[in-house]
N, C-alpha and C. Protein backbone atom coordinates (compact mmCIF):
# COMPACT_ATOMS: atom_id res chain seq x y z
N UNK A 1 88.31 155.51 36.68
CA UNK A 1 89.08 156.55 37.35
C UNK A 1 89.88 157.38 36.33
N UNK A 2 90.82 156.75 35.83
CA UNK A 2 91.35 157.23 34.11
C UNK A 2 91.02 157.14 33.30
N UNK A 3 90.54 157.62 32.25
CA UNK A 3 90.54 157.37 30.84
C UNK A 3 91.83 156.93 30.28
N UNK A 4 91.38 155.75 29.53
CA UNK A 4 92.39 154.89 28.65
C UNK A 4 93.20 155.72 28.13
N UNK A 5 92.45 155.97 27.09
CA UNK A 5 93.41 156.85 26.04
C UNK A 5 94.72 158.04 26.82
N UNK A 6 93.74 158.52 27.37
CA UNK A 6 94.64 159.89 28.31
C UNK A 6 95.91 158.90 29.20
N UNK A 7 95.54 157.72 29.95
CA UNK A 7 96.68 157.39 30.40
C UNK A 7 97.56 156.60 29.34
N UNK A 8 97.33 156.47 28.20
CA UNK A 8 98.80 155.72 27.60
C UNK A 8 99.14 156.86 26.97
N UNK A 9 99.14 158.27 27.16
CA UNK A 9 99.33 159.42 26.21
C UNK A 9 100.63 159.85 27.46
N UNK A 10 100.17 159.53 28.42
CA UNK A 10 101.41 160.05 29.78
C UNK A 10 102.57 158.85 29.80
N UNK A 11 103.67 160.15 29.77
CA UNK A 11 105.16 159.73 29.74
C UNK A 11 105.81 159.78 30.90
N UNK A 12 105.38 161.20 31.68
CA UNK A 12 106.19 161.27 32.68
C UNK A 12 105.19 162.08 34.15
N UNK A 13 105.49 161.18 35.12
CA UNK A 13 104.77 161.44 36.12
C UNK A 13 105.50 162.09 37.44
N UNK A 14 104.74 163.48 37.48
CA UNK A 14 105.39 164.28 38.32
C UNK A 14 104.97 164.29 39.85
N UNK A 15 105.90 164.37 40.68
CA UNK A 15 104.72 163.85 42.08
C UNK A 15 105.67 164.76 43.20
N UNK A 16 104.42 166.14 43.80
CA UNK A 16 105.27 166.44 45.19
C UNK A 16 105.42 165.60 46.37
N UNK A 17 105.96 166.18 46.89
CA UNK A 17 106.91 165.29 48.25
C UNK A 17 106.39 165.22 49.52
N UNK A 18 106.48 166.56 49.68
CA UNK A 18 105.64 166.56 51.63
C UNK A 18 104.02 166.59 51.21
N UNK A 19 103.76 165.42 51.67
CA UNK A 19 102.04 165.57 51.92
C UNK A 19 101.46 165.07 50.29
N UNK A 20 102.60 164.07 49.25
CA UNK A 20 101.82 162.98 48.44
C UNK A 20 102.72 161.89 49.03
N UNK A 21 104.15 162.00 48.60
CA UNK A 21 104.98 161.04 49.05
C UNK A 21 105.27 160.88 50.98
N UNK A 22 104.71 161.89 51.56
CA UNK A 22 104.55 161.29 52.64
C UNK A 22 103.21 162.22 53.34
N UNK A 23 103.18 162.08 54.69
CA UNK A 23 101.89 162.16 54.70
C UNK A 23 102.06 163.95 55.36
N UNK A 24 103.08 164.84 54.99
CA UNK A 24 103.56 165.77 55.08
C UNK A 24 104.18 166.55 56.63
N UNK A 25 104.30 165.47 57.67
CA UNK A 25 104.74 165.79 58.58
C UNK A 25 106.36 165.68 58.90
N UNK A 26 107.17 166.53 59.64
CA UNK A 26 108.56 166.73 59.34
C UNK A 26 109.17 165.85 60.94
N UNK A 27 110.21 165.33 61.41
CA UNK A 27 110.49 165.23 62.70
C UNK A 27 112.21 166.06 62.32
N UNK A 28 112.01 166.71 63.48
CA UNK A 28 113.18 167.37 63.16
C UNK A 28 113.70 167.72 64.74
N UNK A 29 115.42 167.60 64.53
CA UNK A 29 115.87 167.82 66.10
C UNK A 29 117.40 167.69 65.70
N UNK A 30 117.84 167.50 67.02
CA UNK A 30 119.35 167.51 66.68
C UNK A 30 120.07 165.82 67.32
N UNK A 31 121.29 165.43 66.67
CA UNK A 31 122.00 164.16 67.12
C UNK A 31 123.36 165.03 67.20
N UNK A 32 123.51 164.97 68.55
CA UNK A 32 125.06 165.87 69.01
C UNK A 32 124.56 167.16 68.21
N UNK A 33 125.85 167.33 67.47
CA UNK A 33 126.01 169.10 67.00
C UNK A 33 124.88 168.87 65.60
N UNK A 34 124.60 167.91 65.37
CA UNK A 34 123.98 167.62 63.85
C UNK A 34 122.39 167.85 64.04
N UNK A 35 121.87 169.10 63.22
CA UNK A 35 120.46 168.91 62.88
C UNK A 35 120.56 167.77 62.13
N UNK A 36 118.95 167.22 62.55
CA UNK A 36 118.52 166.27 61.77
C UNK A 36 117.06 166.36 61.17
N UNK A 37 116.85 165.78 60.09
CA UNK A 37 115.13 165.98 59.67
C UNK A 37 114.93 164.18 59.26
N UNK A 38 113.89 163.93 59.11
CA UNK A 38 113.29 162.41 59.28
C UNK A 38 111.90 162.31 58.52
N UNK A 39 111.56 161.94 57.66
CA UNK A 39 110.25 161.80 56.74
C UNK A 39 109.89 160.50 56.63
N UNK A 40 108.53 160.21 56.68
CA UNK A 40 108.00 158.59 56.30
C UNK A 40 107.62 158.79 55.40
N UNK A 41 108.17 157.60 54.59
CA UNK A 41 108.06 157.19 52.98
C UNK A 41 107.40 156.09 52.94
N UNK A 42 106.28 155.94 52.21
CA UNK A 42 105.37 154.56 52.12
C UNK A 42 105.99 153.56 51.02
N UNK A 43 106.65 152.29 51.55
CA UNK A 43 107.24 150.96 50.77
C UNK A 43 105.93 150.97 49.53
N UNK A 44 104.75 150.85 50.12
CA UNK A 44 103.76 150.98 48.92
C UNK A 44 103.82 151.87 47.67
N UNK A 45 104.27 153.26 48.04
CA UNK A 45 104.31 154.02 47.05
C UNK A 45 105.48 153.75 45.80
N UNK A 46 106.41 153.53 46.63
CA UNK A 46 107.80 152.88 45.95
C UNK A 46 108.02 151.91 44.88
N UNK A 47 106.99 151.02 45.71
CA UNK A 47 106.85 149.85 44.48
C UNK A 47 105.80 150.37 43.50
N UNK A 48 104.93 151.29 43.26
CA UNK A 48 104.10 151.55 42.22
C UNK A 48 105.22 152.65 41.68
N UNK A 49 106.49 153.15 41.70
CA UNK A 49 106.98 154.09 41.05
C UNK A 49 107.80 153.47 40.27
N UNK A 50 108.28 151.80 41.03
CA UNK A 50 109.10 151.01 40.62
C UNK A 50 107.88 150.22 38.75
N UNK A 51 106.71 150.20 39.07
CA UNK A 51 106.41 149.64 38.27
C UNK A 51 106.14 150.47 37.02
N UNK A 52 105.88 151.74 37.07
CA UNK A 52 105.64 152.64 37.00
C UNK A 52 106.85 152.90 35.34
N UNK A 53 108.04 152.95 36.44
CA UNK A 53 109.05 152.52 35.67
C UNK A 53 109.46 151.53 34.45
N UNK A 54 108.85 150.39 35.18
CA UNK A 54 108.60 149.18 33.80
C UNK A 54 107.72 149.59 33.18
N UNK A 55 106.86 150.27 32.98
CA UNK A 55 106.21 150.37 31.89
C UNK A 55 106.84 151.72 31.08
N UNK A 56 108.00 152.19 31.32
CA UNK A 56 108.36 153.14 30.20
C UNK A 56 108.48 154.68 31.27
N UNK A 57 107.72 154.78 32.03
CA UNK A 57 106.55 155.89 32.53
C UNK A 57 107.88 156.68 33.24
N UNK A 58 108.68 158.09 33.22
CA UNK A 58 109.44 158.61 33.73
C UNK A 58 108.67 159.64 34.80
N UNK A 59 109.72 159.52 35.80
CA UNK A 59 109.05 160.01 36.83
C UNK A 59 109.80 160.86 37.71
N UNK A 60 109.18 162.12 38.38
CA UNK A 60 110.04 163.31 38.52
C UNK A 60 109.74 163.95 39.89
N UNK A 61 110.70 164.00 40.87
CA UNK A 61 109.83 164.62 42.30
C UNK A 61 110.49 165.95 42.58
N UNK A 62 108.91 166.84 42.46
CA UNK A 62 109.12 168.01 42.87
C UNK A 62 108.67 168.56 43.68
N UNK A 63 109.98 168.64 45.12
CA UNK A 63 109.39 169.33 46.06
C UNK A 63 110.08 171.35 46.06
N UNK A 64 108.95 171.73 47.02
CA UNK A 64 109.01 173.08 47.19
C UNK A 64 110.46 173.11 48.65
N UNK A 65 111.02 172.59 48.89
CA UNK A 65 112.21 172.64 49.56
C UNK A 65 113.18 171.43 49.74
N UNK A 66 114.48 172.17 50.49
CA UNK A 66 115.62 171.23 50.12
C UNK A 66 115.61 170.03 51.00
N UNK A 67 116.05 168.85 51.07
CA UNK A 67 115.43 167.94 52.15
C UNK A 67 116.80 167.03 51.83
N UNK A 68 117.52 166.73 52.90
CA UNK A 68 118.26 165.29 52.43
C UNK A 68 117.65 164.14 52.64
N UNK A 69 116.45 163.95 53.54
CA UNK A 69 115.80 162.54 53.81
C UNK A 69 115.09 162.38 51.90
N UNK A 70 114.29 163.54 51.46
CA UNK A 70 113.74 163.49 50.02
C UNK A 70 115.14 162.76 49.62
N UNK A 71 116.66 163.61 49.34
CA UNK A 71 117.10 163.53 48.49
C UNK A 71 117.92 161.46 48.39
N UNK A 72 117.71 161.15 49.74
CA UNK A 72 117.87 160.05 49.81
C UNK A 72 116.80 159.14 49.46
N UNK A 73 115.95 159.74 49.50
CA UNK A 73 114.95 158.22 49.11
C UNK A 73 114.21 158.78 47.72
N UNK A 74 114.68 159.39 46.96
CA UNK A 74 114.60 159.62 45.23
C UNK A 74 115.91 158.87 44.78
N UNK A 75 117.13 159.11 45.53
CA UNK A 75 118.55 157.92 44.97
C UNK A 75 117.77 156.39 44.98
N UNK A 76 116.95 156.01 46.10
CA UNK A 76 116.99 154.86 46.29
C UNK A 76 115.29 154.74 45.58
N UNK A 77 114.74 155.27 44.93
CA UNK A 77 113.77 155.22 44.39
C UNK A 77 114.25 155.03 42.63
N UNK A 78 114.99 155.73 42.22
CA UNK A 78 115.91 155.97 40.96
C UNK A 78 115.07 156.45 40.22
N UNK A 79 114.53 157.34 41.03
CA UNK A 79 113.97 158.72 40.11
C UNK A 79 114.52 159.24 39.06
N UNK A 80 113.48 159.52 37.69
CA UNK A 80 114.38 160.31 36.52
C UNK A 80 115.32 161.84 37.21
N UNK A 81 114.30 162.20 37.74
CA UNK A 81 114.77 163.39 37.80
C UNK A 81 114.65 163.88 39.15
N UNK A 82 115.13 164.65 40.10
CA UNK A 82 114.48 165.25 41.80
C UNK A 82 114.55 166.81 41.30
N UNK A 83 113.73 167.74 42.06
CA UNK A 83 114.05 169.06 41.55
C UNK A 83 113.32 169.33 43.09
N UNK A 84 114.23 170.57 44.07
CA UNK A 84 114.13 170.75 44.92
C UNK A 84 114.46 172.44 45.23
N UNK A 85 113.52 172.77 45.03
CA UNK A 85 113.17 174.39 44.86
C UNK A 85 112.81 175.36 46.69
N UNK A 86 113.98 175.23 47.18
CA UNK A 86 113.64 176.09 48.81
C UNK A 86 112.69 176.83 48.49
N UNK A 87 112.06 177.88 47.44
CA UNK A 87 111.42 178.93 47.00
C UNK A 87 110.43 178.42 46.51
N UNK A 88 109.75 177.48 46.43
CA UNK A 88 109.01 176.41 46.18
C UNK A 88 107.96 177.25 44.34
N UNK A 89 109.12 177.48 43.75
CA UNK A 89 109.26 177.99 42.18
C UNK A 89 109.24 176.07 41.41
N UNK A 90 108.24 175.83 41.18
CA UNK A 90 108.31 174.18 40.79
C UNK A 90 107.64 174.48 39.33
N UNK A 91 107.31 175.34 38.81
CA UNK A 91 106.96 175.25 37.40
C UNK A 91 108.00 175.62 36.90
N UNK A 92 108.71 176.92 36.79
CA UNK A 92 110.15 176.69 35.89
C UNK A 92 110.57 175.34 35.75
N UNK A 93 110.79 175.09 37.09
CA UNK A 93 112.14 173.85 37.33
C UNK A 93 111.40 172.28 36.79
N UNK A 94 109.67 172.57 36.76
CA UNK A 94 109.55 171.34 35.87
C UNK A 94 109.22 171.88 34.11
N UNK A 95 109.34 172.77 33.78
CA UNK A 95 109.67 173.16 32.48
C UNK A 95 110.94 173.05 31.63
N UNK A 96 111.75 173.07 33.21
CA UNK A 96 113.20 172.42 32.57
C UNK A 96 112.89 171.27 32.10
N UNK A 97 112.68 169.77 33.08
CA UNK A 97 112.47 169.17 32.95
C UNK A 97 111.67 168.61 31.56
N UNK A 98 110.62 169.16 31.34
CA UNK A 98 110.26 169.11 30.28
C UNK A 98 110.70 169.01 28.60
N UNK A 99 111.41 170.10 28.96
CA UNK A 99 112.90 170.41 27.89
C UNK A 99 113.88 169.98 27.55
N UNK A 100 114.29 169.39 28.76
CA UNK A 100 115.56 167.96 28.41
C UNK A 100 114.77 167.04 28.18
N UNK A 101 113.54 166.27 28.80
CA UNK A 101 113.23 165.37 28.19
C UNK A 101 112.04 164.92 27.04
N UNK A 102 111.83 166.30 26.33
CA UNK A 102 111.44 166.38 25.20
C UNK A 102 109.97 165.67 25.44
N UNK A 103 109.12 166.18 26.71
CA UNK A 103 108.07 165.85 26.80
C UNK A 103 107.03 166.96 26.98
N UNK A 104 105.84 166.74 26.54
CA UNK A 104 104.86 167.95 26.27
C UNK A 104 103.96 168.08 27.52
N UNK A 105 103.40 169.02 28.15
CA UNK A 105 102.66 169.13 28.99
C UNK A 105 101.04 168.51 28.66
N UNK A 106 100.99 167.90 27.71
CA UNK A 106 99.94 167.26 27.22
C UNK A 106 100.41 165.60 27.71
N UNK A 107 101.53 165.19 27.67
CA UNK A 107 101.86 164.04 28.05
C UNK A 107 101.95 163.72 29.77
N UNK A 108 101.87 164.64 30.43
CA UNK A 108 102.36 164.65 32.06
C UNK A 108 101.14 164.56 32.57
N UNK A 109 101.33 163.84 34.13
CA UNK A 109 100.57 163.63 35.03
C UNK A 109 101.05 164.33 36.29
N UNK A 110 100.61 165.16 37.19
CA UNK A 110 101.02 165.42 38.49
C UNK A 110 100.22 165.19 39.36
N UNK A 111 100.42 164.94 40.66
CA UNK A 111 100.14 164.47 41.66
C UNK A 111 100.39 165.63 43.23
N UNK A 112 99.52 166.04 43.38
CA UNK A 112 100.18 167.26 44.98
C UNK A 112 98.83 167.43 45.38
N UNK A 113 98.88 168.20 46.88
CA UNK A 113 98.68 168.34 47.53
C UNK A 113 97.80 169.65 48.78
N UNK A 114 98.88 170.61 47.61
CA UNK A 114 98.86 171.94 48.22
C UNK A 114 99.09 173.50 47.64
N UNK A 115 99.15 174.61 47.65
CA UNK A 115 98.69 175.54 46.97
C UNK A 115 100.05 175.32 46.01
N UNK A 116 101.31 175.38 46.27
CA UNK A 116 102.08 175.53 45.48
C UNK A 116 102.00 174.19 44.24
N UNK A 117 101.56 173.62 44.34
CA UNK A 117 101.60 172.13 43.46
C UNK A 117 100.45 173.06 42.02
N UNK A 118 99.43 174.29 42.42
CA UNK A 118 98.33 174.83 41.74
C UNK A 118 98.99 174.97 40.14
N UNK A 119 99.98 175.59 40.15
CA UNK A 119 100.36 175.82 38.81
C UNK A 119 101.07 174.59 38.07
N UNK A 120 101.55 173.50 38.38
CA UNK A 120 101.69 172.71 37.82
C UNK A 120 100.10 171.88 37.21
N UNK A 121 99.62 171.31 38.11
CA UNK A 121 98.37 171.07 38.37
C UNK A 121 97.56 171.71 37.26
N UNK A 122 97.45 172.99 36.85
CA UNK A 122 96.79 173.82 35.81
C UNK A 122 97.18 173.59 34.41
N UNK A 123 98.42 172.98 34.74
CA UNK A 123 99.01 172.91 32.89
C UNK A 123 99.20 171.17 32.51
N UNK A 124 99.43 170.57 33.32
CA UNK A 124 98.81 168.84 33.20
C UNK A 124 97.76 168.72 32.49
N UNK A 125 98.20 167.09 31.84
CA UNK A 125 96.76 166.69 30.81
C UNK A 125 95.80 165.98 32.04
N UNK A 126 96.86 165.30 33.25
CA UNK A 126 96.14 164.67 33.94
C UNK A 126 96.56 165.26 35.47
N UNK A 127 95.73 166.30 36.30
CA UNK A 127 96.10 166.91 37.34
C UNK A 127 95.04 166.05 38.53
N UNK A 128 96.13 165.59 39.25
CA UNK A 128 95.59 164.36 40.15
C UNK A 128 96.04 165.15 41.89
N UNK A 129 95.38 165.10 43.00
CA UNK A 129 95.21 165.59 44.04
C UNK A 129 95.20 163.94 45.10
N UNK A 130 95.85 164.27 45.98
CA UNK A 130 95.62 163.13 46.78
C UNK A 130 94.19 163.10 48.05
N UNK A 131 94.33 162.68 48.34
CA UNK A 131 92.09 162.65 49.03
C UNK A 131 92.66 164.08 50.44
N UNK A 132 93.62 164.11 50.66
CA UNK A 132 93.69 164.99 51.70
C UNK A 132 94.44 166.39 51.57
N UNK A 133 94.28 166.49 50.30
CA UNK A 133 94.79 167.66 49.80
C UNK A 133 93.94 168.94 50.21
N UNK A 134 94.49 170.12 49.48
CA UNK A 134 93.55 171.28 50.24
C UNK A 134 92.48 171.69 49.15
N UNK A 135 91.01 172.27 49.76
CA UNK A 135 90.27 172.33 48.75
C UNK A 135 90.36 173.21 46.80
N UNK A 136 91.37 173.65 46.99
CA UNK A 136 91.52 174.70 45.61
C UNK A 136 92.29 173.31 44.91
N UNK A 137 93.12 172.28 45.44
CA UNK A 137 94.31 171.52 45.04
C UNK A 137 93.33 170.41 44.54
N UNK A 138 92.01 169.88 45.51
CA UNK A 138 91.19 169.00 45.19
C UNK A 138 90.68 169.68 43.99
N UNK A 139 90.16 170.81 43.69
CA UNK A 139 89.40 171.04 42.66
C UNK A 139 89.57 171.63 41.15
N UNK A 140 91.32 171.61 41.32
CA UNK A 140 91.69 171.72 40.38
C UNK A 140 91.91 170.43 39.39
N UNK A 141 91.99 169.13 40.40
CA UNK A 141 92.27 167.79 40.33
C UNK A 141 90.98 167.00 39.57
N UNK A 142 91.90 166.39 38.25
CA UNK A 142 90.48 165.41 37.34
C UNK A 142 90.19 164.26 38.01
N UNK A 143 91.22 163.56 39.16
CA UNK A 143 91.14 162.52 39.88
C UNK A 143 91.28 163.04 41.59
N UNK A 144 90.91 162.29 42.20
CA UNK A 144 91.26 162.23 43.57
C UNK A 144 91.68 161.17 44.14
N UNK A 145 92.48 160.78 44.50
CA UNK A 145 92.84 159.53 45.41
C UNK A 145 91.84 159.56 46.25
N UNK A 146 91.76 158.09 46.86
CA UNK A 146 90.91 157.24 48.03
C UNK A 146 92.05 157.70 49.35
N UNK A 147 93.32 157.53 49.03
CA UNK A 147 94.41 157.27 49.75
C UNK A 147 94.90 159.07 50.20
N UNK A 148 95.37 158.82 51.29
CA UNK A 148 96.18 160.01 51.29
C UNK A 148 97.36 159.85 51.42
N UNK A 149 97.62 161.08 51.37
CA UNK A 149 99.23 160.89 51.14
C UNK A 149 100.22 160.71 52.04
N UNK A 150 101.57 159.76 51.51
CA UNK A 150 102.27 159.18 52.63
C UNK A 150 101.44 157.67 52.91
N UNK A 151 100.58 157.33 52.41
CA UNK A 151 99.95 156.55 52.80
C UNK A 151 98.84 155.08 51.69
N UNK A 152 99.78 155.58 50.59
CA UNK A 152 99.74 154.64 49.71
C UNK A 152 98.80 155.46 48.42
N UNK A 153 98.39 156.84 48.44
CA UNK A 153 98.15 157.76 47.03
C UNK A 153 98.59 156.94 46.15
N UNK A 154 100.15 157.18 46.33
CA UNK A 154 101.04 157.03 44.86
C UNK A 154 100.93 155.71 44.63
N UNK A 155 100.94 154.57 44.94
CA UNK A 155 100.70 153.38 44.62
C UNK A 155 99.41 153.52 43.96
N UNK A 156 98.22 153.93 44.56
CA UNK A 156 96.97 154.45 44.03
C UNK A 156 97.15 154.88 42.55
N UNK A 157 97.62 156.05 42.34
CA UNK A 157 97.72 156.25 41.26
C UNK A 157 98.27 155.74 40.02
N UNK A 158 99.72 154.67 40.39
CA UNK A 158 100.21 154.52 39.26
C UNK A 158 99.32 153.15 39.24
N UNK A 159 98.76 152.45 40.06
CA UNK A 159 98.08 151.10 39.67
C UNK A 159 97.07 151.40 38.48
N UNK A 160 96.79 152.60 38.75
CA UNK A 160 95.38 153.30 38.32
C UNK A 160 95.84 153.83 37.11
N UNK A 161 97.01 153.88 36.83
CA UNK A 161 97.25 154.60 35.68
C UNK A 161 97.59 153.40 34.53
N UNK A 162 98.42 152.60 35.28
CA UNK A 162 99.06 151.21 34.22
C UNK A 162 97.58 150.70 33.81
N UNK A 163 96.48 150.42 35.24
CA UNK A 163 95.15 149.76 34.84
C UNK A 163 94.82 150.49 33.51
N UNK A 164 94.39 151.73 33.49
CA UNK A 164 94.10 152.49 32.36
C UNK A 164 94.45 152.27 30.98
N UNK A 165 96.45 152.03 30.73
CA UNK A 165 96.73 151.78 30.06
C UNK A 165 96.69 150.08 29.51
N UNK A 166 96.36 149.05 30.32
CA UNK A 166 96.22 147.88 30.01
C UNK A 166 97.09 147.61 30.65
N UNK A 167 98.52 147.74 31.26
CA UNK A 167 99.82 147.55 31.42
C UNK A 167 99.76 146.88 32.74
N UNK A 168 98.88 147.03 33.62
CA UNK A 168 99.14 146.12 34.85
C UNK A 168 99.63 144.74 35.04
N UNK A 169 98.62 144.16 34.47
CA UNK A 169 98.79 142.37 34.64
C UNK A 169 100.35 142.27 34.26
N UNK A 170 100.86 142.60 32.78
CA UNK A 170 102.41 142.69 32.47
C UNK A 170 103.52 143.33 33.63
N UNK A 171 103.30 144.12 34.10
CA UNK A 171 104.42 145.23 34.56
C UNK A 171 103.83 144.40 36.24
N UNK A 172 103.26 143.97 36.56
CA UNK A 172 103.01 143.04 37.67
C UNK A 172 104.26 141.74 37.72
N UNK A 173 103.46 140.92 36.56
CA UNK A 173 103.94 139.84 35.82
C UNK A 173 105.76 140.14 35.72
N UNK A 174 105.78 140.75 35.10
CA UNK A 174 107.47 140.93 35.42
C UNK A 174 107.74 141.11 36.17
N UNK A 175 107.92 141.97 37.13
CA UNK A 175 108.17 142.13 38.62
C UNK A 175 108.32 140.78 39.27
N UNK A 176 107.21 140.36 39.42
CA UNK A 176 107.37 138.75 39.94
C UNK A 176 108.43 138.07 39.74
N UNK A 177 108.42 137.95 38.34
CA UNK A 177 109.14 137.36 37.52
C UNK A 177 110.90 138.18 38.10
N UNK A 178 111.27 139.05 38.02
CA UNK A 178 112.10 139.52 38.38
C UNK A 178 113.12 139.04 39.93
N UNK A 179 111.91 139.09 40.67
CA UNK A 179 112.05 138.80 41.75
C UNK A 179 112.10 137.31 42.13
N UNK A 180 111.77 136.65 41.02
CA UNK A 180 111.75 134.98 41.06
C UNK A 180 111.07 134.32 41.73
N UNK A 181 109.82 135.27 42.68
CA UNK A 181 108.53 134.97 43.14
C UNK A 181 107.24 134.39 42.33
N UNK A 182 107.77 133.68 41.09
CA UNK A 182 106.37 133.51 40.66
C UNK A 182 106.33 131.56 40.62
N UNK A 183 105.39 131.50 41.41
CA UNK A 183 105.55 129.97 41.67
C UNK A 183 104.75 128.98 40.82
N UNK A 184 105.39 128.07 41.17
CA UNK A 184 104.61 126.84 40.47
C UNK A 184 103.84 126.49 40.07
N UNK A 185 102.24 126.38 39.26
CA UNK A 185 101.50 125.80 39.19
C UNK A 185 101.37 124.56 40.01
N UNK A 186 100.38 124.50 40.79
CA UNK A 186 100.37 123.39 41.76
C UNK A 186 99.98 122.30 40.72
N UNK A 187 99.40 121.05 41.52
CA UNK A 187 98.97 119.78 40.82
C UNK A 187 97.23 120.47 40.91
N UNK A 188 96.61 121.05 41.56
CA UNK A 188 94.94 121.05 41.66
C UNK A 188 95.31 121.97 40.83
N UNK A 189 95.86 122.82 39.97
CA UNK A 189 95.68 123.67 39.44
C UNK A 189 95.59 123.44 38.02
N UNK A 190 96.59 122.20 37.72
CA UNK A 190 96.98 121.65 36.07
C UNK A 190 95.86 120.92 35.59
């Protein structure tokens, strides 16, 4: 799915919001005087951003508008960076990005969906589309997810990316380990 080399060359993985990180549908209404908006976020995707993380790999979500459900679950994701563009202008604002963190567009991976994701997508070493993306977004894309989005893509991808780099079994392995889930060697096993 990756080439080796190309995935241990990526530092930082950029991923839009409506329609990779979820499956791009909005619920929106009011509680008393309070609009409200509501997004499903896949636990799956989370933990591949989390691992994602252990292996070094910085990671950056750029959506084309302002969202507090996004901006809450990038806090609780501990995203490097969120960049949230109403004007859905996402190449400047990941060129910033770029710039503070002294990473080359030869090193980045992105991940989207949809026409605006196109120009990021064009300047990536590794421009990745999720399986239900739109056809210009698929074919700009060196990979395609199995998965769509909202629906375990992003887990898709970063498994697919650590696999690439060798880094799975480790960045697994710790996790476990982290979590103090890694059990015993039984007696049929020794």
């Amino acid at each position: 799915m990756i080439d080796g080399a190309l995935a241990r060359r990526i530092r930082l993985v950029g991923l839009d919001v409506d329609g990779v990180l979820t499956d791009g549908g909005l619920y929106i209404g009011r509680v008393g005087d309070h609009a409200v908006e509501l997004k499903r976020f896949s636990i799956q995707d989370g933990l591949g951003l989390h691992l994602l993380h252990m292996a070094g790999v910085l990671v950056v979500l750029v959506s084309g508008r302002e969202s507090e459900a996004t901006a809450i679950r990038a806090h609780e994701l501990r995203v490097d960076e969120l960049i949230q563009d109403d004007r859905a202008r996402k190449l400047p604002a990941f060129e910033g990005v770029l710039q503070r963190r002294a990473v080359r567009w030869d090193e980045c991976a992105f991940v989207g969906d949809d026409l605006p994701d196109l120009p990021l997508l064009r300047r990536v070493a590794l421009p990745i589309a999720v399986a239900n993306a739109v056809a210009d977004v698929r074919s700009a894309a060196q990979v395609v997810t199995r998965a769509t989005g909202g629906q375990g893509a992003v887990r898709e991808v970063a498994e697919a990316l650590l696999r690439a780099r060798g880094e799975w079994d480790a960045c697994l392995e710790r996790y476990l380990h982290e979590r103090g889930d890694v059990a015993q060697p039984s007696a049929r096993s020794r």
